[in-house]
PDB file of N, CA and C in Angstrom:
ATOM      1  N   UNK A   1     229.658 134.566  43.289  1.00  0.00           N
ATOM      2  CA  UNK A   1     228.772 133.989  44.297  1.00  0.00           C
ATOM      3  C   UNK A   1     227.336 133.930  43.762  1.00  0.00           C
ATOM      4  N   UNK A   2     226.669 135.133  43.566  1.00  0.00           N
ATOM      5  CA  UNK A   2     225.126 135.023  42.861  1.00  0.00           C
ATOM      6  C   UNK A   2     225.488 133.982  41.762  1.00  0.00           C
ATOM      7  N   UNK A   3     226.416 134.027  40.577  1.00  0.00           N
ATOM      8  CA  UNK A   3     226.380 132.804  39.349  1.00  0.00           C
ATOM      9  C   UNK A   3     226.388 131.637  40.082  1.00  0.00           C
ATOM     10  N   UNK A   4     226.987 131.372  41.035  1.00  0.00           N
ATOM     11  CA  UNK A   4     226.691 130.048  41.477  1.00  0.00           C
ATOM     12  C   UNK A   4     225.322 129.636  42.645  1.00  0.00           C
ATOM     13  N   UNK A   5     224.849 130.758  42.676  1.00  0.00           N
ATOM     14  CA  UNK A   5     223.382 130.265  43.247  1.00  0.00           C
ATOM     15  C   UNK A   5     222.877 129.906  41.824  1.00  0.00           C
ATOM     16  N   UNK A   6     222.735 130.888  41.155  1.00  0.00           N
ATOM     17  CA  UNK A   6     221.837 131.006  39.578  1.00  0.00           C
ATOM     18  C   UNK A   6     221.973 129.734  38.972  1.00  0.00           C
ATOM     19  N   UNK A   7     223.388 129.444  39.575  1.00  0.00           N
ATOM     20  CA  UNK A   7     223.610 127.867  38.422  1.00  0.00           C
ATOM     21  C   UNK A   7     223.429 126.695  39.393  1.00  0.00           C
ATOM     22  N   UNK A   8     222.640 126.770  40.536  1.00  0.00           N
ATOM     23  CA  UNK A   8     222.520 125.947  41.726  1.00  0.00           C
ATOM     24  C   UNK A   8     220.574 125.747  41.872  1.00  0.00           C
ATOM     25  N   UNK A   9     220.544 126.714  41.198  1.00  0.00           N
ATOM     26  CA  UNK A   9     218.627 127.143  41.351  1.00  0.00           C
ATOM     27  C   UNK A   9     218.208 126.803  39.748  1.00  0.00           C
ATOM     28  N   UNK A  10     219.409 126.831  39.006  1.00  0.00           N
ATOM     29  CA  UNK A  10     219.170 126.544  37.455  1.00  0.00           C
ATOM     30  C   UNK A  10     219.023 125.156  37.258  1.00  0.00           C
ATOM     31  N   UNK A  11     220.225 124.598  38.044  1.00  0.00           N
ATOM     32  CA  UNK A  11     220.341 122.687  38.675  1.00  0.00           C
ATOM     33  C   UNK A  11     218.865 122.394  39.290  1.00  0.00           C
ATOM     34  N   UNK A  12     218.407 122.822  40.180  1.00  0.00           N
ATOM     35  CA  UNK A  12     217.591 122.267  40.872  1.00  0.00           C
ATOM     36  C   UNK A  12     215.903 122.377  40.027  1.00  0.00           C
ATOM     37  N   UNK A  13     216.429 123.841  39.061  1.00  0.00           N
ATOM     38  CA  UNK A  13     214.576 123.577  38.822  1.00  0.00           C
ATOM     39  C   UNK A  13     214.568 122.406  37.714  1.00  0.00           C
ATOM     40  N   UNK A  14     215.949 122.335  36.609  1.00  0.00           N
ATOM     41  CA  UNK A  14     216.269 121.321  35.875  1.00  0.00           C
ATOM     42  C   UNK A  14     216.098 119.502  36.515  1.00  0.00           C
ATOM     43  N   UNK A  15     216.204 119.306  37.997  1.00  0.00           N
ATOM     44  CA  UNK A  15     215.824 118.222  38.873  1.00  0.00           C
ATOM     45  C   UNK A  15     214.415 118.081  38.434  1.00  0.00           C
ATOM     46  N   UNK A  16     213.379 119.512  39.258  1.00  0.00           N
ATOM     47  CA  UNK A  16     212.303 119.664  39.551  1.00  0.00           C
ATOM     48  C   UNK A  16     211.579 119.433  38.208  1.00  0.00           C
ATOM     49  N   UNK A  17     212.044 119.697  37.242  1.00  0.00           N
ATOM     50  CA  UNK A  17     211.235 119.357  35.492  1.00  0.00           C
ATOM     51  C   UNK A  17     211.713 118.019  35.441  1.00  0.00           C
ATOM     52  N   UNK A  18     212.592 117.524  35.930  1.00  0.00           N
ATOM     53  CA  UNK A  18     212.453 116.050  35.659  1.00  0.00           C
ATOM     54  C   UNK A  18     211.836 115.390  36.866  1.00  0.00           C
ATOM     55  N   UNK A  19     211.616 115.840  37.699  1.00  0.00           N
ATOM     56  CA  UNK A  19     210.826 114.923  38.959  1.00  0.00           C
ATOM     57  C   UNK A  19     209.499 115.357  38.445  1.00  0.00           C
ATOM     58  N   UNK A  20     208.701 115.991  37.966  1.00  0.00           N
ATOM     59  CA  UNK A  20     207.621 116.417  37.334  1.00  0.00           C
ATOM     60  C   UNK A  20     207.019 115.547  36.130  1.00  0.00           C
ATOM     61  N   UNK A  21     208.386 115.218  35.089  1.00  0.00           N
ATOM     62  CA  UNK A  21     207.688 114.488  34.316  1.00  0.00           C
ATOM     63  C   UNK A  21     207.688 112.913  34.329  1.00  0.00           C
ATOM     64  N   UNK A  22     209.138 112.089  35.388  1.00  0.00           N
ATOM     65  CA  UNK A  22     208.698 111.665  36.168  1.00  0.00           C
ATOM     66  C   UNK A  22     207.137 110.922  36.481  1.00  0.00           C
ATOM     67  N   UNK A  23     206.638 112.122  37.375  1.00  0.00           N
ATOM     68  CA  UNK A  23     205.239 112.149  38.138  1.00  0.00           C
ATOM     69  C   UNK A  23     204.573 112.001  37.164  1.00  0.00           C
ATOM     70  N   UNK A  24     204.378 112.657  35.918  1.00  0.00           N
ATOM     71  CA  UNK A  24     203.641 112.641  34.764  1.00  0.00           C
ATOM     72  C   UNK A  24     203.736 111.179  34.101  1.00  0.00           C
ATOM     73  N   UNK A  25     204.530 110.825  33.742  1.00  0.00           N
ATOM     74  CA  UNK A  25     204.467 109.258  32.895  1.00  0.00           C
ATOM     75  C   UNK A  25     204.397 108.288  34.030  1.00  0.00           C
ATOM     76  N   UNK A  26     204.160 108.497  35.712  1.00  0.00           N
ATOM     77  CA  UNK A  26     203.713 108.161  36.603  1.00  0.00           C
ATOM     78  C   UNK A  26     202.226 107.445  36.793  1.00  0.00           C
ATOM     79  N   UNK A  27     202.033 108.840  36.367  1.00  0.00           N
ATOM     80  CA  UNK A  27     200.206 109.099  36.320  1.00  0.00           C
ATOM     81  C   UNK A  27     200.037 108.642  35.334  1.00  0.00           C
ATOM     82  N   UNK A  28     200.340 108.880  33.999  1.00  0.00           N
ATOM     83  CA  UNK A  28     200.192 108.000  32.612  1.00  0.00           C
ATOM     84  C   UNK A  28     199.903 106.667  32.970  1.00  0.00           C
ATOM     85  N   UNK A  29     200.589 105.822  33.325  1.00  0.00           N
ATOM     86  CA  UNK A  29     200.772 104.534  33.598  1.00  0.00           C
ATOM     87  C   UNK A  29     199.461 104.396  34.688  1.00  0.00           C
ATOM     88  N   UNK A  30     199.604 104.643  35.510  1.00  0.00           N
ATOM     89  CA  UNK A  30     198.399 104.041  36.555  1.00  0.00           C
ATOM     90  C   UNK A  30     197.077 103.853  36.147  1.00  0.00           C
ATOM     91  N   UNK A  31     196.513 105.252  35.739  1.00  0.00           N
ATOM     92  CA  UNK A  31     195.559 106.011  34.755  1.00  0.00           C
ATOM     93  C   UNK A  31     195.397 104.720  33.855  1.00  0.00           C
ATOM     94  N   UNK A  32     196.261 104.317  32.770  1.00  0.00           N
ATOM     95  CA  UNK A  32     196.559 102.897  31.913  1.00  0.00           C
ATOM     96  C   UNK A  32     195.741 101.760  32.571  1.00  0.00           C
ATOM     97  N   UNK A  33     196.798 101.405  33.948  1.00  0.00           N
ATOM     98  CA  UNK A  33     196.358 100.294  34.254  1.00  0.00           C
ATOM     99  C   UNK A  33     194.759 100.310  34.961  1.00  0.00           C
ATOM    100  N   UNK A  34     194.532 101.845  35.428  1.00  0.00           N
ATOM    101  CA  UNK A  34     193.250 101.395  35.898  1.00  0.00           C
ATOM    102  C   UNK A  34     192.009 101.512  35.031  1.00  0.00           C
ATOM    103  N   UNK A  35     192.010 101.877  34.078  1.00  0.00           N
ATOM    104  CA  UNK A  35     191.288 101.767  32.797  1.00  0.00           C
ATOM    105  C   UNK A  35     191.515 100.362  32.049  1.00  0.00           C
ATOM    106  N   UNK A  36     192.375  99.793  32.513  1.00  0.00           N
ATOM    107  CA  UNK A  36     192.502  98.124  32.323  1.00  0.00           C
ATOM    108  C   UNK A  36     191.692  97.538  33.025  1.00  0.00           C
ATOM    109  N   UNK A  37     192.232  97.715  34.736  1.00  0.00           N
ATOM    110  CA  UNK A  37     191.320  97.238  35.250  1.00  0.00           C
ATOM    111  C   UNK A  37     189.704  97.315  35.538  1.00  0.00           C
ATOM    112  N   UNK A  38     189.159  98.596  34.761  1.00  0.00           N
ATOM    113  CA  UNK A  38     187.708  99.001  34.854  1.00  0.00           C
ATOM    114  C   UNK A  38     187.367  98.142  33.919  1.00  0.00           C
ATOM    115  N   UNK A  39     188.089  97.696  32.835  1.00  0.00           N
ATOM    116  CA  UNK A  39     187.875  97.405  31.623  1.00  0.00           C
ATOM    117  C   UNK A  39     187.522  95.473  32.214  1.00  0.00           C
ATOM    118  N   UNK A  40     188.217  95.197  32.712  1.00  0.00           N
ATOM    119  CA  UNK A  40     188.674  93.789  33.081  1.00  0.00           C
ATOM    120  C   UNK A  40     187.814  93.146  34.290  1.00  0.00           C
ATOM    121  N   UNK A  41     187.103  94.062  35.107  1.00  0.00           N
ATOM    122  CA  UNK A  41     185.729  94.152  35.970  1.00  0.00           C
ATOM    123  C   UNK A  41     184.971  94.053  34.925  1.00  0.00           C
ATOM    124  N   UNK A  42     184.812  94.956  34.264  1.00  0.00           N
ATOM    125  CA  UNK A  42     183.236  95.340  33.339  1.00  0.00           C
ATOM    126  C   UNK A  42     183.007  93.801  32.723  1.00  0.00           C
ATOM    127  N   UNK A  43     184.074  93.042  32.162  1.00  0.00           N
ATOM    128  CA  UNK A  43     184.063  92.044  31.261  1.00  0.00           C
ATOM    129  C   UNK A  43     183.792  90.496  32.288  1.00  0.00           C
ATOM    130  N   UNK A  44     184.571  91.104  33.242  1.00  0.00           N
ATOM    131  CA  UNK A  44     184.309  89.548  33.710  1.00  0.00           C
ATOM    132  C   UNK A  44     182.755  89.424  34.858  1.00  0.00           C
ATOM    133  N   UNK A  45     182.036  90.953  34.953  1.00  0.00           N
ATOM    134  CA  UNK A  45     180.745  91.249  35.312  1.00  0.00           C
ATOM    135  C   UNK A  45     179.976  90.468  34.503  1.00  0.00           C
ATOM    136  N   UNK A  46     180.117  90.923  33.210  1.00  0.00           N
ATOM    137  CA  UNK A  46     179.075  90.389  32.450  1.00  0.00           C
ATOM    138  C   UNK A  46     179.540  88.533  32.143  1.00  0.00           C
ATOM    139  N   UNK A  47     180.670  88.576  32.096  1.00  0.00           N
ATOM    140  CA  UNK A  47     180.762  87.290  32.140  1.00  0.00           C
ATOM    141  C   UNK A  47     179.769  86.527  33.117  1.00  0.00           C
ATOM    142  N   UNK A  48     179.675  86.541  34.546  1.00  0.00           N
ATOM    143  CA  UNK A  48     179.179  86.202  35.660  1.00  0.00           C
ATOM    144  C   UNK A  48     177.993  86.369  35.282  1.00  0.00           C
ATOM    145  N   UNK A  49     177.468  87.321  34.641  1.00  0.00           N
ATOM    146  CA  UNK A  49     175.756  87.462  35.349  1.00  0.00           C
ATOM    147  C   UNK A  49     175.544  86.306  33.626  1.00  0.00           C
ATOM    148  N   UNK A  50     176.047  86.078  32.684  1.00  0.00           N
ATOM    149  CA  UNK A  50     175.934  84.996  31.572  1.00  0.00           C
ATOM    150  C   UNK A  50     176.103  84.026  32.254  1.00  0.00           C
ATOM    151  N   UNK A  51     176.813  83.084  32.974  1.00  0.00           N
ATOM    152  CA  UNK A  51     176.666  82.748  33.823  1.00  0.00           C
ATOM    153  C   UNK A  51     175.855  81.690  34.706  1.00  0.00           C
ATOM    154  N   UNK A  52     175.383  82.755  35.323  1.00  0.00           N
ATOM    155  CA  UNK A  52     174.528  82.639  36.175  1.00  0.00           C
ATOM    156  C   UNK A  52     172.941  82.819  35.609  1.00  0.00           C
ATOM    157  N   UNK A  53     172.876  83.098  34.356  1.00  0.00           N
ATOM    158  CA  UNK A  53     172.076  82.644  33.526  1.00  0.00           C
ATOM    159  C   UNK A  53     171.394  81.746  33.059  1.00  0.00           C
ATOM    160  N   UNK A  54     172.635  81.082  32.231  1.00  0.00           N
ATOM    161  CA  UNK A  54     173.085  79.600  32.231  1.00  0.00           C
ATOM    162  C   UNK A  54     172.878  78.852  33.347  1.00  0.00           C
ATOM    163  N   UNK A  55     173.333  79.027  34.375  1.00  0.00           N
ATOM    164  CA  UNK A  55     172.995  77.797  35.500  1.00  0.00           C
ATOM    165  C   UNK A  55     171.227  78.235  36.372  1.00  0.00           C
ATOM    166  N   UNK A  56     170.687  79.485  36.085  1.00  0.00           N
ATOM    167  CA  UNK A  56     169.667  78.977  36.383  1.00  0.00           C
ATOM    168  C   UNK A  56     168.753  78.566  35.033  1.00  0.00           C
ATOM    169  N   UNK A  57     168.848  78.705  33.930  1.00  0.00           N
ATOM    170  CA  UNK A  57     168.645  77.639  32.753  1.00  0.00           C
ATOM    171  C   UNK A  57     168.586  76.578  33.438  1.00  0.00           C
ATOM    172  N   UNK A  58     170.210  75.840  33.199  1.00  0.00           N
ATOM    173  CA  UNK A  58     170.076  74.272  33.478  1.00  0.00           C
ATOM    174  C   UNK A  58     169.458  73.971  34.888  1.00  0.00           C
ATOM    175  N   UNK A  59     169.094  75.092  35.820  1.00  0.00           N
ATOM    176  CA  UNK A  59     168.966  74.152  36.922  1.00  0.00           C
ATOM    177  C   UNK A  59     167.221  74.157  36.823  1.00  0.00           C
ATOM    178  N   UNK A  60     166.555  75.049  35.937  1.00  0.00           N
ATOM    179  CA  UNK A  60     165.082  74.990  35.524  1.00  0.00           C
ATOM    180  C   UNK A  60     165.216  73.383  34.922  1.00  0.00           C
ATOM    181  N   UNK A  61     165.977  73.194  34.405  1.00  0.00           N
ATOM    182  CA  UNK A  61     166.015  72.023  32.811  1.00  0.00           C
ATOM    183  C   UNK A  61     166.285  70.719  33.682  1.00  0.00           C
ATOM    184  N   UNK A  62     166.987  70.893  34.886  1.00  0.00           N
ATOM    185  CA  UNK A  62     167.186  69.855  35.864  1.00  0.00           C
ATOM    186  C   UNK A  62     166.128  69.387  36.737  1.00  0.00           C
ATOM    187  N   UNK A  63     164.994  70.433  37.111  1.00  0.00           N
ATOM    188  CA  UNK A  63     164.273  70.398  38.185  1.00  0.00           C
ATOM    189  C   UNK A  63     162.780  69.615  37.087  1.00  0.00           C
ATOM    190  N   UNK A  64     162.874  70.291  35.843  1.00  0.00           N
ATOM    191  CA  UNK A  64     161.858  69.317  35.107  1.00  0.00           C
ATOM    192  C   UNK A  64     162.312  67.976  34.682  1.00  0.00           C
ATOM    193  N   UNK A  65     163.339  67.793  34.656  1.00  0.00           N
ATOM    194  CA  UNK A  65     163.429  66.363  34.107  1.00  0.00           C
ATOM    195  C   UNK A  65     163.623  65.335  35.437  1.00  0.00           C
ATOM    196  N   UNK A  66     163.883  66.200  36.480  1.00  0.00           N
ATOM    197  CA  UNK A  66     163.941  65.704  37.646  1.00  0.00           C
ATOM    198  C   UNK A  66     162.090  64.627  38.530  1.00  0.00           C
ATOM    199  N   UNK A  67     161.383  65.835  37.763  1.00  0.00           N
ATOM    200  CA  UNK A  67     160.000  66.165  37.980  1.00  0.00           C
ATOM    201  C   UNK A  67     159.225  64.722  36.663  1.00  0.00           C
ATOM    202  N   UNK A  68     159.976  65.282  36.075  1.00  0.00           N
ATOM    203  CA  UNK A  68     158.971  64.166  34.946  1.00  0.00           C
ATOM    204  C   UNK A  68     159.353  62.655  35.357  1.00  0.00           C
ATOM    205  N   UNK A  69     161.121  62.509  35.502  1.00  0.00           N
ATOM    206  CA  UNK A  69     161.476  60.834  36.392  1.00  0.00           C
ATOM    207  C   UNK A  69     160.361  60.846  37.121  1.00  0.00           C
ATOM    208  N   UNK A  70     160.305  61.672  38.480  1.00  0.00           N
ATOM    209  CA  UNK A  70     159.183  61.619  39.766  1.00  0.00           C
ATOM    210  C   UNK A  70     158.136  60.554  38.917  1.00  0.00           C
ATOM    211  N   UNK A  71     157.453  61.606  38.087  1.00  0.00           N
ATOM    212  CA  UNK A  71     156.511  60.836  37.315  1.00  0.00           C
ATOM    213  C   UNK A  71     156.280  60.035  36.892  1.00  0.00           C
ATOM    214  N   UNK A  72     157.426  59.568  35.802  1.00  0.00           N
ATOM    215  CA  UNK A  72     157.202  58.151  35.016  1.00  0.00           C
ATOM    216  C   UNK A  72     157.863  57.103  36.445  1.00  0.00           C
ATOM    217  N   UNK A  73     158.348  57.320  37.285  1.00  0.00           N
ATOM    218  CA  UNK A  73     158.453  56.103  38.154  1.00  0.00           C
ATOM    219  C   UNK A  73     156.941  55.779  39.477  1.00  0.00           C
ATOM    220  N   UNK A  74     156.296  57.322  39.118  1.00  0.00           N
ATOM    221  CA  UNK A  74     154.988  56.853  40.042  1.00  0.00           C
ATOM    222  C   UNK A  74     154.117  56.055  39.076  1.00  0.00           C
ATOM    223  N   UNK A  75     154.194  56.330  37.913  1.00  0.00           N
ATOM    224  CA  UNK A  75     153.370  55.641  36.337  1.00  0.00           C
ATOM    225  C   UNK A  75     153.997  54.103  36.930  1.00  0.00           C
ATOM    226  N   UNK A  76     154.832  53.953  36.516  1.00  0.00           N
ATOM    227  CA  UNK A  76     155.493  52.573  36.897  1.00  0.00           C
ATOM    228  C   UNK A  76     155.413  51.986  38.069  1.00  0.00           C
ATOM    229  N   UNK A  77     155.536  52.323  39.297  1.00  0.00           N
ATOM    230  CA  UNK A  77     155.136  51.968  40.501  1.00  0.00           C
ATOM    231  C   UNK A  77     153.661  51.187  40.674  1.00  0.00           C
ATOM    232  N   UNK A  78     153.008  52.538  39.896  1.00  0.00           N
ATOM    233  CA  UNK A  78     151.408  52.183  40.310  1.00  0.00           C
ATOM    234  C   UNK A  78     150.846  50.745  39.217  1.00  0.00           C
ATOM    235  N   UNK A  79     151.703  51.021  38.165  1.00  0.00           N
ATOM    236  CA  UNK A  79     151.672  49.744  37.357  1.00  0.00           C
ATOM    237  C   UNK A  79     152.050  48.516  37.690  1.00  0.00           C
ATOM    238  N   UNK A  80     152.893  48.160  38.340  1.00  0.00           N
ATOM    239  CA  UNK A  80     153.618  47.458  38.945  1.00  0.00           C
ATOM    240  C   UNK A  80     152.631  46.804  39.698  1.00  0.00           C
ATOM    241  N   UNK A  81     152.260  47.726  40.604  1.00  0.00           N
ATOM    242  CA  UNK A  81     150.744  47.776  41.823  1.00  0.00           C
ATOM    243  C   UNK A  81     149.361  46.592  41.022  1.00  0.00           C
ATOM    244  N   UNK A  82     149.650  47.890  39.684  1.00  0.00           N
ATOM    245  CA  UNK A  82     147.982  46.613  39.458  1.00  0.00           C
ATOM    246  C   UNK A  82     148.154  45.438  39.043  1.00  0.00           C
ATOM    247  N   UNK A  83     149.411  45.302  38.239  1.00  0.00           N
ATOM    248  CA  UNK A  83     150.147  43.974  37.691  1.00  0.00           C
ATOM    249  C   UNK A  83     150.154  43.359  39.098  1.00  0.00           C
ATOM    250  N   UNK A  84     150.534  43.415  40.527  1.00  0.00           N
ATOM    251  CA  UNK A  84     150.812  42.736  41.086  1.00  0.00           C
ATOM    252  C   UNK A  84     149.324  42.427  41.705  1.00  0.00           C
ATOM    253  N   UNK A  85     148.203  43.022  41.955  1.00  0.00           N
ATOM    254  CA  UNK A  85     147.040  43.441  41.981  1.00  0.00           C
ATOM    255  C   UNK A  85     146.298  42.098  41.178  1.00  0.00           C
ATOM    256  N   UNK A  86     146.022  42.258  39.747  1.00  0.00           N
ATOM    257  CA  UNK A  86     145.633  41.098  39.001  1.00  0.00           C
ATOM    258  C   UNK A  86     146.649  39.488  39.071  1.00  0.00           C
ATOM    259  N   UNK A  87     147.452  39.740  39.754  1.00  0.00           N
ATOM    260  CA  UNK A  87     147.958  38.451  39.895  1.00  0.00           C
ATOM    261  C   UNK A  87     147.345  38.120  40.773  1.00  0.00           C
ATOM    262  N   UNK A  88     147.306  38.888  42.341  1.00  0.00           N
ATOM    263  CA  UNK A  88     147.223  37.907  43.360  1.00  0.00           C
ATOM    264  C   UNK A  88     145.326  37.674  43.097  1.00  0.00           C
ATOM    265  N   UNK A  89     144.810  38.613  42.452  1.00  0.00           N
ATOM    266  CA  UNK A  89     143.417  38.253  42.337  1.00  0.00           C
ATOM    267  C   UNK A  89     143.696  36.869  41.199  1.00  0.00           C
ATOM    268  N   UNK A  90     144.005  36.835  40.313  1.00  0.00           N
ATOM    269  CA  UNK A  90     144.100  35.577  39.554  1.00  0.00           C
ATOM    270  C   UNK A  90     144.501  34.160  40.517  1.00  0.00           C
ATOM    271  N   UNK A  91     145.467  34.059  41.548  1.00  0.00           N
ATOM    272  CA  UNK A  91     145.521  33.357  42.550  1.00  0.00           C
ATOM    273  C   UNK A  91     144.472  33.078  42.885  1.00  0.00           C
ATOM    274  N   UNK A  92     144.012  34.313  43.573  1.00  0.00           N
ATOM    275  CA  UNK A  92     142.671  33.804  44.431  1.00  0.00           C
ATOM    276  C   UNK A  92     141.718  33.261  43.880  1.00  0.00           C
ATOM    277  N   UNK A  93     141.468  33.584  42.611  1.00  0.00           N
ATOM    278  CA  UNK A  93     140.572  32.767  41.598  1.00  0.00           C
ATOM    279  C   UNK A  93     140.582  31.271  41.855  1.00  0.00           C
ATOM    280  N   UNK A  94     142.239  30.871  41.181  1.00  0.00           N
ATOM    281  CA  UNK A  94     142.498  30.119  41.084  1.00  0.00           C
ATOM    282  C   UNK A  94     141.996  29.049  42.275  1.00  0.00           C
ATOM    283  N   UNK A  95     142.799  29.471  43.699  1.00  0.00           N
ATOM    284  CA  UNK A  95     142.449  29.036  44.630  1.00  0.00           C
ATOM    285  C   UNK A  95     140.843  28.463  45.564  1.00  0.00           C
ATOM    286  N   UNK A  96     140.505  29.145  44.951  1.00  0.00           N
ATOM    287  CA  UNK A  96     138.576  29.217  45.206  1.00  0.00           C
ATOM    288  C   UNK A  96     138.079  28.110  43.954  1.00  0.00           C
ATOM    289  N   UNK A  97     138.960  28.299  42.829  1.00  0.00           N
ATOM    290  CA  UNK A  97     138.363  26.819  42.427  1.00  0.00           C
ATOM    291  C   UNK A  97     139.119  25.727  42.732  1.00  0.00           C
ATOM    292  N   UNK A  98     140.061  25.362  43.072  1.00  0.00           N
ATOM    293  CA  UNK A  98     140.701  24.127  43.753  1.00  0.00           C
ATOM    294  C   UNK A  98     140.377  24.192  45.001  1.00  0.00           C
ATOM    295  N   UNK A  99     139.667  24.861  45.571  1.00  0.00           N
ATOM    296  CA  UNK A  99     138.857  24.874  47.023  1.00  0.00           C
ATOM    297  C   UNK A  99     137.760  24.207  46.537  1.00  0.00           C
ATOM    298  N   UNK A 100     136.856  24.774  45.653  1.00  0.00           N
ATOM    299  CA  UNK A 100     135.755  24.154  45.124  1.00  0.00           C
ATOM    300  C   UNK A 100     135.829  22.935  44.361  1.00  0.00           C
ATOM    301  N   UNK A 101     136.546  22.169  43.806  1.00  0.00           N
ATOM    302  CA  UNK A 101     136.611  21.267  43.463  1.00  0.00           C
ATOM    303  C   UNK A 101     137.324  20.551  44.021  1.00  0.00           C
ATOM    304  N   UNK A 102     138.214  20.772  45.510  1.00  0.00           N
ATOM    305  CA  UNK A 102     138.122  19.689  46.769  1.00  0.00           C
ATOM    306  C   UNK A 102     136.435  19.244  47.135  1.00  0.00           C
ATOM    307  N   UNK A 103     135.958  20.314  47.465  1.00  0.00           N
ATOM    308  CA  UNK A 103     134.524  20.374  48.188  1.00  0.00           C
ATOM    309  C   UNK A 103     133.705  19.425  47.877  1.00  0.00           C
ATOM    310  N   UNK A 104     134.060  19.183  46.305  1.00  0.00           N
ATOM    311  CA  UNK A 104     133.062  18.311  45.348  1.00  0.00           C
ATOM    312  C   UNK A 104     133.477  16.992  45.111  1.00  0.00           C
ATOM    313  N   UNK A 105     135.013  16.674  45.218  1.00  0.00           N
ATOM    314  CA  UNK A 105     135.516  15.724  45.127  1.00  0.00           C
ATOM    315  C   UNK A 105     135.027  14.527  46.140  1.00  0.00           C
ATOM    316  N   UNK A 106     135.136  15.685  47.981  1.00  0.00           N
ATOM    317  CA  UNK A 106     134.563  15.264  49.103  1.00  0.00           C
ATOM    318  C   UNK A 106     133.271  14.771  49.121  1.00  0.00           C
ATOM    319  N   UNK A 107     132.817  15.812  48.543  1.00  0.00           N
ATOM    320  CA  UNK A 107     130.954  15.484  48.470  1.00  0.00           C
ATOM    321  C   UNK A 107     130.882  14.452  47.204  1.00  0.00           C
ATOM    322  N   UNK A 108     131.865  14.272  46.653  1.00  0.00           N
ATOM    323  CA  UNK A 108     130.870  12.798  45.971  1.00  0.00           C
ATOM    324  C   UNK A 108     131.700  11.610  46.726  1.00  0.00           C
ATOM    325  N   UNK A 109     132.664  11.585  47.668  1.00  0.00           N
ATOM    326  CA  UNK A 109     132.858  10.529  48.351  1.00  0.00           C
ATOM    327  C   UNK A 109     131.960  10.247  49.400  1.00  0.00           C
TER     328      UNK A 109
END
């Protein structure tokens, strides 16, 4: 009777060392993966803040070239302006002497 507890408590702690190590290459593994995953945050952190680097770069590089168009189309606008400016004054020139040389045409009839 006691040999067969002894060999019943001998069974069970023989379970208990394998549910133990088990638990152990358990923990191994997790431990693994979450040192992966610290690893796999850390990387794609810095990825992001490079990034976001980069896009406020280009969006500086966007807002000046954005800024300088503004510019060269007010350059052009206002050019446009005086070009259209010296025309209609060249008209009016024009017009004031074919006004004036009706006037004279009249006055010598």
């Amino acid at each position: 009777e006691s040999q067969k507890t002894i060999n019943l408590l001998k069974y069970q702690q023989e379970q208990m060392k394998g549910h133990a190590e088990d638990l152990q290459a358990t923990k191994e593994l997790q431990d693994a993966e979450l040192q992966f995953l610290k690893s796999t945050l850390s990387d794609l952190t810095k990825q992001h803040q490079q990034d976001m680097t980069r896009l406020q770069s280009t969006s500086g590089q966007v807002a000046s070239i954005a800024k300088q168009r503004e510019t060269e189309l007010i350059v052009a606008v206002n050019q446009m302006k005086e070009l259209s400016d010296a025309k209609l004054a060249q008209q009016a020139e024009a017009s004031k002497r074919e006004l004036q040389q009706v006037r004279e045409e009249l006055a010598a009839l």
